[in-house]
C-alpha atoms as a PDB file:
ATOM      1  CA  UNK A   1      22.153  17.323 -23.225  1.00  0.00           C
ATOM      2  CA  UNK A   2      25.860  17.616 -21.824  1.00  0.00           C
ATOM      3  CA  UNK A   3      26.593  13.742 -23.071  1.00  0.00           C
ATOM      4  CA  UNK A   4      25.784  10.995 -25.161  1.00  0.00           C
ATOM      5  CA  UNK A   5      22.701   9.141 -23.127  1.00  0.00           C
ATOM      6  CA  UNK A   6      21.128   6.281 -23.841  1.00  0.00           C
ATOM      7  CA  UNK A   7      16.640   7.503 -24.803  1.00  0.00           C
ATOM      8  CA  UNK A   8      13.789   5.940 -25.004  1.00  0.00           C
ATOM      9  CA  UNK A   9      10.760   6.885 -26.870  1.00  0.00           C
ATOM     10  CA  UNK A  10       7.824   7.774 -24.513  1.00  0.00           C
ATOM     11  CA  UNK A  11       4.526   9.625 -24.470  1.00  0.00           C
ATOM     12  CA  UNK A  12       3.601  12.566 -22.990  1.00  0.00           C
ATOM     13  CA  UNK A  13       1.340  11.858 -19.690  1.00  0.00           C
ATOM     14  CA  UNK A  14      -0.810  14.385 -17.432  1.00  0.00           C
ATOM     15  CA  UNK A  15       0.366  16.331 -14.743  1.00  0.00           C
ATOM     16  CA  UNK A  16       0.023  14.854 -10.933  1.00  0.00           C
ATOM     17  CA  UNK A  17      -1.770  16.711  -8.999  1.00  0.00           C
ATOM     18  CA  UNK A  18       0.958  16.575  -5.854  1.00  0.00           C
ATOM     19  CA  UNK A  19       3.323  18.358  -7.736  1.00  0.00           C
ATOM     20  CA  UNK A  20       4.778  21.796  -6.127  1.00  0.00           C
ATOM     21  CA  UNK A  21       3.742  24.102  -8.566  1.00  0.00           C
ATOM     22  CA  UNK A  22       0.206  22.479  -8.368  1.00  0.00           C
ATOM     23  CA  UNK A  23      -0.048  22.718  -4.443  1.00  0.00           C
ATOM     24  CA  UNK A  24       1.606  26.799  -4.827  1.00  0.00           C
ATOM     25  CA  UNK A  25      -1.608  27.393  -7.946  1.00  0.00           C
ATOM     26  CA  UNK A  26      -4.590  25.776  -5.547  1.00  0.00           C
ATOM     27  CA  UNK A  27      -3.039  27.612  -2.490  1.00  0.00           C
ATOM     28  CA  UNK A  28      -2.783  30.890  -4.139  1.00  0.00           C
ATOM     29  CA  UNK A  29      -6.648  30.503  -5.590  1.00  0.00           C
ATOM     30  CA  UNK A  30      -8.186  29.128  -1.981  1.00  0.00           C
ATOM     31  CA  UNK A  31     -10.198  31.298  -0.623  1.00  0.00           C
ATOM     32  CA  UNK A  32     -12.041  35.185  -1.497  1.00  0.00           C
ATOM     33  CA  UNK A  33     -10.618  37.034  -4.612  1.00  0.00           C
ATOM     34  CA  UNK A  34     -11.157  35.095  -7.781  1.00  0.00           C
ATOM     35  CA  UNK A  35      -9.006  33.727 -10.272  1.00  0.00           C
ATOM     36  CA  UNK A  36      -5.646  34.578  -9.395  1.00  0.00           C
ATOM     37  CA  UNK A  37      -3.484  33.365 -12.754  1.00  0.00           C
ATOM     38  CA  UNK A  38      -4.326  33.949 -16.063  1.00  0.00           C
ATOM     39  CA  UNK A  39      -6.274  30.810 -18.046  1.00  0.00           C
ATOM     40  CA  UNK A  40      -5.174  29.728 -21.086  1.00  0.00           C
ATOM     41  CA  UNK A  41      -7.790  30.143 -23.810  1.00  0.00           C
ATOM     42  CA  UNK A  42      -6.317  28.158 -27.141  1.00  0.00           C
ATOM     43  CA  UNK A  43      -7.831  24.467 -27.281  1.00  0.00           C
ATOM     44  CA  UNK A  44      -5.863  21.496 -28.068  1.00  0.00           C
ATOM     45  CA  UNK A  45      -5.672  18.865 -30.603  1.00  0.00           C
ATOM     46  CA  UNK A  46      -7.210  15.794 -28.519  1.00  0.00           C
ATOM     47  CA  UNK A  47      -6.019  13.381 -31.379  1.00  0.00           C
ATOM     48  CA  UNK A  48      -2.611  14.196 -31.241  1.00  0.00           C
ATOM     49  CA  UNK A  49      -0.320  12.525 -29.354  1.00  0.00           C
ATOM     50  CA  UNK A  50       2.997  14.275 -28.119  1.00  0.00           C
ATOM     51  CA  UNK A  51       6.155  11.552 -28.440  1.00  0.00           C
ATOM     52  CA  UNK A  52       9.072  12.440 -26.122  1.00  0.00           C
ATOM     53  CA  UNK A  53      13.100  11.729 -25.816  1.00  0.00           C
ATOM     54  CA  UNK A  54      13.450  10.901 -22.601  1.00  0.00           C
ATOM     55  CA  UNK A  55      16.876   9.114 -21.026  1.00  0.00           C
ATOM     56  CA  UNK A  56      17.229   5.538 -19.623  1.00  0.00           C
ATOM     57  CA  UNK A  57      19.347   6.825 -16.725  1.00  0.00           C
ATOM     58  CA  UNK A  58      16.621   7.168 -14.272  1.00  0.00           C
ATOM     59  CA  UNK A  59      19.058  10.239 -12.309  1.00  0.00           C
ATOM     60  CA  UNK A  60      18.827  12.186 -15.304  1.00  0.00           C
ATOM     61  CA  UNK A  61      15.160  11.358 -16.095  1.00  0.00           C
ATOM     62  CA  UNK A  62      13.765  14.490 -15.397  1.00  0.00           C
ATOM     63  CA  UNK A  63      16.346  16.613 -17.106  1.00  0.00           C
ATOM     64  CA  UNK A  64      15.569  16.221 -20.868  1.00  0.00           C
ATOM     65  CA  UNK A  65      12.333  15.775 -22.163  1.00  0.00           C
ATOM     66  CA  UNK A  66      12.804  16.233 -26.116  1.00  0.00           C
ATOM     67  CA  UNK A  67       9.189  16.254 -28.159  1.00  0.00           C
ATOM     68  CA  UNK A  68      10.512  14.989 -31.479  1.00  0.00           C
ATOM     69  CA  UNK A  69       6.989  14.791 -33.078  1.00  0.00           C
ATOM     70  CA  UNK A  70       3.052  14.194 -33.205  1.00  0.00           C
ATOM     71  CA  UNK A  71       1.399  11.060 -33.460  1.00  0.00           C
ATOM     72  CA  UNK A  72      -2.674   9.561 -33.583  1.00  0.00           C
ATOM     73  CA  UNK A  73      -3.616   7.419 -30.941  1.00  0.00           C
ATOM     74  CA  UNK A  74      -3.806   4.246 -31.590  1.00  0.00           C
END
């Protein structure tokens, strides 16, 4: 972060499915020749919950997503 901004505590959410690197991944695997992009084998901890910095400033919202720590749902 360049400056002092104003945060907000929020949670992490699940990707959209319009977004561009989405719509580049299910081009790229349409069609004849298999799985294109390496799959990533590790599970995840379901019960965890990521908590996020993120600013108030809704110009800079995207910039700086912080994940200051792990929570249970709940």
């Amino acid at each position: 972060c360049d400056k002092h901004q104003p945060h907000k505590v929020t949670r992490y959410k699940a990707d959209s499915l319009h977004v561009q690197g989405k719509q580049h991944y299910d081009r790229k695997q349409s069609g004849y020749g298999g799985q294109t992009k390496p799959i990533f084998q590790q599970k995840t901890k379901t019960t965890k919950i990521v908590l996020r910095l993120e600013y108030v400033d809704p110009n800079y919202r995207s910039k700086g997503m912080v994940t200051i720590k792990r929570c249970k749902e709940g």
